[in-house]
N, C-alpha and C. Protein backbone atom coordinates (compact mmCIF):
# COMPACT_ATOMS: atom_id res chain seq x y z
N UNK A 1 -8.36 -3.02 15.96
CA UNK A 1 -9.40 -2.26 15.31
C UNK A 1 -9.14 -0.79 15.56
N UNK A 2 -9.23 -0.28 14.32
CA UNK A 2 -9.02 1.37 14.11
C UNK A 2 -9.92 2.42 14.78
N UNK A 3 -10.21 2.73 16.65
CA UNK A 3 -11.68 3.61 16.18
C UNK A 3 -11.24 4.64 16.75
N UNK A 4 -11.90 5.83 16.69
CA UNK A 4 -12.25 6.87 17.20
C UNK A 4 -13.67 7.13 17.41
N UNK A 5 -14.05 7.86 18.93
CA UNK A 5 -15.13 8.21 19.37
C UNK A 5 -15.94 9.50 19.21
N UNK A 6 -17.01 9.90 18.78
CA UNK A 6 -17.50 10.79 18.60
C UNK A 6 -18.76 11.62 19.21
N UNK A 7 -19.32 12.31 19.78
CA UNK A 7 -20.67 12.65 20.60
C UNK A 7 -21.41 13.32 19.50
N UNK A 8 -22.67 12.32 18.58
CA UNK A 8 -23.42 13.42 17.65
C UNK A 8 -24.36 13.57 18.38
N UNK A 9 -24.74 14.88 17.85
CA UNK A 9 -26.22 15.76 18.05
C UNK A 9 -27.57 15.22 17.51
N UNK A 10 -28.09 14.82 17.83
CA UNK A 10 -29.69 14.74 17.03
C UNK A 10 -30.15 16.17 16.58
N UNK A 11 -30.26 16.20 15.10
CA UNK A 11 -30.75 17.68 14.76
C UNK A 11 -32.23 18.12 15.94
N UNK A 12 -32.69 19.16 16.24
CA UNK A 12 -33.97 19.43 16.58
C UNK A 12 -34.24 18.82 18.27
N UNK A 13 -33.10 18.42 18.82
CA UNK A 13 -33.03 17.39 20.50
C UNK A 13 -32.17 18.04 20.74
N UNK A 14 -32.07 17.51 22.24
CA UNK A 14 -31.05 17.44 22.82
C UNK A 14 -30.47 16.16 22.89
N UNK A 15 -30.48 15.20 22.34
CA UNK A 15 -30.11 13.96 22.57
C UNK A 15 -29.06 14.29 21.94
N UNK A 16 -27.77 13.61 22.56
CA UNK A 16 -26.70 13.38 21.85
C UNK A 16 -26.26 11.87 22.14
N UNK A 17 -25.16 10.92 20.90
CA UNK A 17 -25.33 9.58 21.53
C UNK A 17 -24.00 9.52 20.87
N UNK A 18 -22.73 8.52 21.84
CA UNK A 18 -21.73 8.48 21.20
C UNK A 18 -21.69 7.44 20.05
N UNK A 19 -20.92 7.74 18.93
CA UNK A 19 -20.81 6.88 17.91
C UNK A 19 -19.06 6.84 17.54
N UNK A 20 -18.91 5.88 17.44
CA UNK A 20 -17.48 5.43 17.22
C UNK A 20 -16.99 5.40 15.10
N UNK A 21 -15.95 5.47 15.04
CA UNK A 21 -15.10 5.96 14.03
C UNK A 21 -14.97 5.00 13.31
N UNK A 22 -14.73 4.15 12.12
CA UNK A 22 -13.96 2.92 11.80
C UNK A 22 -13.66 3.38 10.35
N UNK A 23 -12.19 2.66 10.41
CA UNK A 23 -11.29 3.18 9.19
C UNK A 23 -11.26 1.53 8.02
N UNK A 24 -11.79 2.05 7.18
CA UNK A 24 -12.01 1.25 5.93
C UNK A 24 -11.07 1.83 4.52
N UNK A 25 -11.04 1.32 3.61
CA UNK A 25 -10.43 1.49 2.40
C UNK A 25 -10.79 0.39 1.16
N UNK A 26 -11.37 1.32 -0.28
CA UNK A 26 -11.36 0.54 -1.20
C UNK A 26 -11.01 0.88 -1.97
N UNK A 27 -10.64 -0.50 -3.49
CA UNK A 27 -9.64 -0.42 -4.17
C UNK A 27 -10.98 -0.74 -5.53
N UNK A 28 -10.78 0.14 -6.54
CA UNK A 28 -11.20 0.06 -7.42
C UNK A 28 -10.24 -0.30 -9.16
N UNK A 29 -10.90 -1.23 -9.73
CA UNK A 29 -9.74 -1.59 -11.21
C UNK A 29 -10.54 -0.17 -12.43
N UNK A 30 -9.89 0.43 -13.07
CA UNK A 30 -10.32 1.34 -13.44
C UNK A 30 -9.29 0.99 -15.14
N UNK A 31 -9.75 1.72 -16.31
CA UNK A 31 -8.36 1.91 -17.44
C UNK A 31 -8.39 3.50 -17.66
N UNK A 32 -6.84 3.46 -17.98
CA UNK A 32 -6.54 4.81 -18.20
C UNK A 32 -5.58 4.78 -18.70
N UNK A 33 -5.39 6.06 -20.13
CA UNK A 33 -4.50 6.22 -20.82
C UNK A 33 -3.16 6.76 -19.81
N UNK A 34 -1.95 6.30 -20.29
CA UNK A 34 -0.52 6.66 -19.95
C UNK A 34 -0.11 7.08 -21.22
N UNK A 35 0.73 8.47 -21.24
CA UNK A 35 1.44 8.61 -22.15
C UNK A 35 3.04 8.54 -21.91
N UNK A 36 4.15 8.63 -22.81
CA UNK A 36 5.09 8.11 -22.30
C UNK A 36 5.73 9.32 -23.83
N UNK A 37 6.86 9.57 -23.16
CA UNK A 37 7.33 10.69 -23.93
C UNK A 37 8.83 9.80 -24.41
N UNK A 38 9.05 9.77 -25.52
CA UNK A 38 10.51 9.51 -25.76
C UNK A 38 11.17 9.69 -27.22
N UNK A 39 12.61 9.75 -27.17
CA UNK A 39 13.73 9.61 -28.07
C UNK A 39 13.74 9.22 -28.78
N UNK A 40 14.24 9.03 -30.16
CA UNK A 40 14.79 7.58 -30.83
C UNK A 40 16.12 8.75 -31.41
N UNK A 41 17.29 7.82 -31.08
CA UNK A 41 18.24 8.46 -32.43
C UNK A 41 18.76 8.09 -33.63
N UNK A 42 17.83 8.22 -34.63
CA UNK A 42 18.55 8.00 -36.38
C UNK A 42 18.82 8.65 -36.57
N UNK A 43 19.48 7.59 -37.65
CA UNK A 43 19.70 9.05 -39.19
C UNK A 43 18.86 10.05 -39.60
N UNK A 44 17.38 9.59 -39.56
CA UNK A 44 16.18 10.73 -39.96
C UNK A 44 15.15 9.90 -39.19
N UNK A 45 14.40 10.75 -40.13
CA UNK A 45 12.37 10.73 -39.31
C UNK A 45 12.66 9.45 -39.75
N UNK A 46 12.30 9.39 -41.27
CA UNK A 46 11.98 7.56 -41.61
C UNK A 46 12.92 6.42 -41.05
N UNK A 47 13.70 6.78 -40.57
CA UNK A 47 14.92 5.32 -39.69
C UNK A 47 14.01 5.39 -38.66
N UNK A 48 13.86 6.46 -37.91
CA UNK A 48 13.23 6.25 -36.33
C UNK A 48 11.69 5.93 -36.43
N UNK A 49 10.63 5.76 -37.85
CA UNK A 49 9.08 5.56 -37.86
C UNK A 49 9.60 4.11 -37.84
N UNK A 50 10.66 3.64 -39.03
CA UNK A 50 10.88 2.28 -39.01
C UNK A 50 11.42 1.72 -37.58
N UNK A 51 11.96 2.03 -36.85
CA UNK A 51 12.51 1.52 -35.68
C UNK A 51 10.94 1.02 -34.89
N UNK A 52 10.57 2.12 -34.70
CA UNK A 52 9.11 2.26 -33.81
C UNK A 52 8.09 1.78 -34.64
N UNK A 53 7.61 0.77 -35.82
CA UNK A 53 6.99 0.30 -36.52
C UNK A 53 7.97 -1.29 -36.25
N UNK A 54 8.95 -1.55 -35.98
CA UNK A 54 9.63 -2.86 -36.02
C UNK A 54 9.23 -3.44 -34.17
N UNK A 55 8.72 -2.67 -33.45
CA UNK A 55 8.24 -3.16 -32.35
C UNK A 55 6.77 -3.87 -32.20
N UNK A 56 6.41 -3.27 -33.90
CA UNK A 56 5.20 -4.23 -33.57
C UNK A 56 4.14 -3.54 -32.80
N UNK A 57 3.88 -2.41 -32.25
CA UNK A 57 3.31 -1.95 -31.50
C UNK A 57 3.25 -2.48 -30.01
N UNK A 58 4.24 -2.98 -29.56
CA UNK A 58 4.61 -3.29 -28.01
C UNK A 58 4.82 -1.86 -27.39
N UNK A 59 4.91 -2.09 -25.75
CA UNK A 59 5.37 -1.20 -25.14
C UNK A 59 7.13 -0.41 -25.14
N UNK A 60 6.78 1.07 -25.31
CA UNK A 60 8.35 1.43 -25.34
C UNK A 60 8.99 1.37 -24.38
N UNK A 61 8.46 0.96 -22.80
CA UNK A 61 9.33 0.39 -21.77
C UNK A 61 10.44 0.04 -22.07
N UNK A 62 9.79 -1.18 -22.76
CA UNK A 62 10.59 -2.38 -22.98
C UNK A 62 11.68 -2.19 -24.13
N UNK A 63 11.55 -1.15 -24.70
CA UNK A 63 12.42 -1.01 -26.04
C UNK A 63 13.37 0.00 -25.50
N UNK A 64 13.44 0.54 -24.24
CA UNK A 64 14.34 1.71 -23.73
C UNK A 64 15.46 1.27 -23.55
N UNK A 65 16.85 1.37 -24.09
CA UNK A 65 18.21 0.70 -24.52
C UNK A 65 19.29 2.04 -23.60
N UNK A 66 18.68 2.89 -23.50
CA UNK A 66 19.84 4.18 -23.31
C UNK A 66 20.99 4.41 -24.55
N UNK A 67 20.65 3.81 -25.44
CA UNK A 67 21.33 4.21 -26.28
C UNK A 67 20.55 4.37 -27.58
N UNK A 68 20.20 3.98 -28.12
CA UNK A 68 18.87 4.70 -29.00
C UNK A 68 17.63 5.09 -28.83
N UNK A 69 16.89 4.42 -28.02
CA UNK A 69 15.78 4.88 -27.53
C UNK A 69 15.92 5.10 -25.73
N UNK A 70 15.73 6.56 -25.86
CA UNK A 70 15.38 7.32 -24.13
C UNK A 70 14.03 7.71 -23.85
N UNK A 71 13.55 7.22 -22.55
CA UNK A 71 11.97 7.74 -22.23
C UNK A 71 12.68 8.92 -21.61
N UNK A 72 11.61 9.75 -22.14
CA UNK A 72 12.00 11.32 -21.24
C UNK A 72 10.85 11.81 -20.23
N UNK A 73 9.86 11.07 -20.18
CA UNK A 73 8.83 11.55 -19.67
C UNK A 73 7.47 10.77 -19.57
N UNK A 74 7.10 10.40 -18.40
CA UNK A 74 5.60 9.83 -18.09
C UNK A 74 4.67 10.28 -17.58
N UNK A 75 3.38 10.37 -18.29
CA UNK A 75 2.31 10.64 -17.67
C UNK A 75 0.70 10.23 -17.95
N UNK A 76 0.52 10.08 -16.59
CA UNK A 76 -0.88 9.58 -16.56
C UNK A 76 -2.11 10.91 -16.66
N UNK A 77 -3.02 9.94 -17.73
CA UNK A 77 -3.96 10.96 -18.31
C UNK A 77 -5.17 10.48 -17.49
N UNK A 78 -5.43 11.02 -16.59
CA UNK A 78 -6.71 10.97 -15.21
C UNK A 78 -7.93 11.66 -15.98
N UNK A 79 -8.26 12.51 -16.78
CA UNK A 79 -9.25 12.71 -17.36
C UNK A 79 -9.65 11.28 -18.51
N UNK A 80 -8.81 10.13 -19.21
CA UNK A 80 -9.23 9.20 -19.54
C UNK A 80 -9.95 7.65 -18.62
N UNK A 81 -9.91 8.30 -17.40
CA UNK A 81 -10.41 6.82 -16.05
C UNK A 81 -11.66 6.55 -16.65
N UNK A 82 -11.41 5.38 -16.90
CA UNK A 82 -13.10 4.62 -16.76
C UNK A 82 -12.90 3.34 -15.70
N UNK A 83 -14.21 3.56 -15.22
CA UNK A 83 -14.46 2.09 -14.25
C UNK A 83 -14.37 1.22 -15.09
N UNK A 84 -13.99 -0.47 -14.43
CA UNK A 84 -14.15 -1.34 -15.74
C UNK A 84 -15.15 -2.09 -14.59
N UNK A 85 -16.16 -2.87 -15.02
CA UNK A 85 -17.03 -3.30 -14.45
C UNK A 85 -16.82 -5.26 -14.68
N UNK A 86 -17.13 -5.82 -13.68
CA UNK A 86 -16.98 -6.95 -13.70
C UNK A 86 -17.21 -7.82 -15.05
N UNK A 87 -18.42 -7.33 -15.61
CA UNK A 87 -18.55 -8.67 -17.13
C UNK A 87 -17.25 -8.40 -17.99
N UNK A 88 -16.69 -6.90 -17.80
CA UNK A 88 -15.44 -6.40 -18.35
C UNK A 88 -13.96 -7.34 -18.31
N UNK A 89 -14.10 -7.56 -17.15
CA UNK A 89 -13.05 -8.35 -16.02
C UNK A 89 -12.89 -9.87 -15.73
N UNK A 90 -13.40 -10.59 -16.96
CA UNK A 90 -14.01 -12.12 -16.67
C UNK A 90 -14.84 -12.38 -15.40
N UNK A 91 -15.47 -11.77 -14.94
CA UNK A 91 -16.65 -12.16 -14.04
C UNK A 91 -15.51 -11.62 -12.19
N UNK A 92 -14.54 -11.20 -12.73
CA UNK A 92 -13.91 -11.20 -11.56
C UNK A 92 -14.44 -9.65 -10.72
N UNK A 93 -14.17 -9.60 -9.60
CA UNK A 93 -14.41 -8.43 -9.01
C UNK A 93 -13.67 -6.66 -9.21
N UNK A 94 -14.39 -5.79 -9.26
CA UNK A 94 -13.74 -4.67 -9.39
C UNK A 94 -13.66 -3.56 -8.55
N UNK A 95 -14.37 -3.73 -7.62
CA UNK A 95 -14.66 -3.31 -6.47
C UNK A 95 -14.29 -3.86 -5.72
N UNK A 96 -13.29 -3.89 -4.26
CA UNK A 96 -13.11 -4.50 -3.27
C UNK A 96 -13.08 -3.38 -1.96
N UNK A 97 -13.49 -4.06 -0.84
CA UNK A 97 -13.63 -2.92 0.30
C UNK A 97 -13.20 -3.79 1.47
N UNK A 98 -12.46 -3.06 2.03
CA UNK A 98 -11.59 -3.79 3.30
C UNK A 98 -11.16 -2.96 4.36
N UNK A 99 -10.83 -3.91 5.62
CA UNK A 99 -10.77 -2.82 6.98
C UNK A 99 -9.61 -2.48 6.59
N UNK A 100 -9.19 -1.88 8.06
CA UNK A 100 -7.59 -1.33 7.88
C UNK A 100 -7.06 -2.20 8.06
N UNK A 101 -6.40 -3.50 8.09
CA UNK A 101 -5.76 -4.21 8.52
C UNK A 101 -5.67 -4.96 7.19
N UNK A 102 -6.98 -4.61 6.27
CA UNK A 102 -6.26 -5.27 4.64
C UNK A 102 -7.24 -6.65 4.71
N UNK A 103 -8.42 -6.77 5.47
CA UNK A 103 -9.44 -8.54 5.36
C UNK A 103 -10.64 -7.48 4.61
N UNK A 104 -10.46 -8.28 3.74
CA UNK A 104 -11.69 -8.00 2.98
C UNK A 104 -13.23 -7.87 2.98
N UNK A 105 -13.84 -7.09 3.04
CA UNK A 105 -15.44 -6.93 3.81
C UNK A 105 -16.29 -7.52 3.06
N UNK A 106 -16.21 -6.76 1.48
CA UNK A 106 -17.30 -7.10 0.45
C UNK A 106 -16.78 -6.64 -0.94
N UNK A 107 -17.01 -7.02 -2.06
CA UNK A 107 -17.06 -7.18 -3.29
C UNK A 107 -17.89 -7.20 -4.11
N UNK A 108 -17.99 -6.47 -4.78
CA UNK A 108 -19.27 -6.10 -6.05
C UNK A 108 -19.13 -7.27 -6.75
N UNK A 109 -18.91 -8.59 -6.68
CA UNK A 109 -19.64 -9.77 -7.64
C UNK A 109 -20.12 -11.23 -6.35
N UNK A 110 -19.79 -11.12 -5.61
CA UNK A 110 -20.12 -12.01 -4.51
C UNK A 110 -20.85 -11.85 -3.39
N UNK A 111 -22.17 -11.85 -3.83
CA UNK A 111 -23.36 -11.73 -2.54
C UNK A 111 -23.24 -12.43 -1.47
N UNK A 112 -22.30 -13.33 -1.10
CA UNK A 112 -21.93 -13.48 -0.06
C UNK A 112 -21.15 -12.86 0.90
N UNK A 113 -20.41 -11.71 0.37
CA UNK A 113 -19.81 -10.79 0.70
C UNK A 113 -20.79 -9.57 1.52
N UNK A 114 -21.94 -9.51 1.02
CA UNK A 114 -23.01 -8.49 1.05
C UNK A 114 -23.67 -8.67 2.58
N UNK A 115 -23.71 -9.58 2.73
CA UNK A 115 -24.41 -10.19 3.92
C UNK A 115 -24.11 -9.77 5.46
C-alpha cells in the first residue's frame, strides 16, 4: 500500500491530526476525433478520390502500402472528448477506479462496487 503521512490543521484550532496519503487512479472510456494526415500517389485528383472511395470508407491505417498511400501525420483532436456513458456502452462500465496496484475499487454501473 502506497501512503504518505501528513499533519493537517483544523482551520480556527489548534488541533492538528495526522492523516495519511493513498494513491488511486481512474480510467475513463471517452470518443474522440483522430485525424490522420496522408498521401496518395496518382495520376491526378480523380485516380486518388477513386482510390480513397474504393476503401469503402475503412480506416487509412490499414490502406498504408509505402508505396502509394503514406500517413504523414497523426493527430488527436482533444477539444472533440466526449464521455460515453454506460447505456452508450451496452450496459458496460465507463468509469473504473482502482488502487495503485491496479484491483479495482468501484465502477459507475455496479452498486456493489459502491459499498
Amino acid at each position: 500500500m502506497e501512503v504518505s503521512a501528513k499533519l493537517l490543521k483544523f482551520p480556527n484550532t489548534k488541533t492538528f491530526i495526522a492523516m495519511n496519503t493513498y494513491n488511486f487512479y481512474q480510467d475513463q472510456k471517452i470518443t474522440c476525433w483522430d485525424r490522420i494526415r496522408f498521401e496518395i500517389k496518382a495520376r491526378s485528383y480523380e485516380d486518388a478520390i477513386d482510390i480513397i472511395k474504393s476503401w469503402k470508407g475503412e480506416d487509412v491505417i490499414f490502406m498504408e502500402d509505402c508505396k502509394q498511400v503514406f500517413i504523414s501525420e497523426f493527430e488527436r483532436l482533444y477539444d472533440t472528448s466526449e464521455r460515453v456513458f454506460p447505456k452508450d456502452n451496452g450496459g458496460q462500465s465507463t468509469i473504473e477506479t482502482f488502487d495503485y496496484t491496479g484491483v479495482e475499487v468501484c465502477n459507475n454501473t455496479d452498486p456493489q462496487t459502491w459499498k
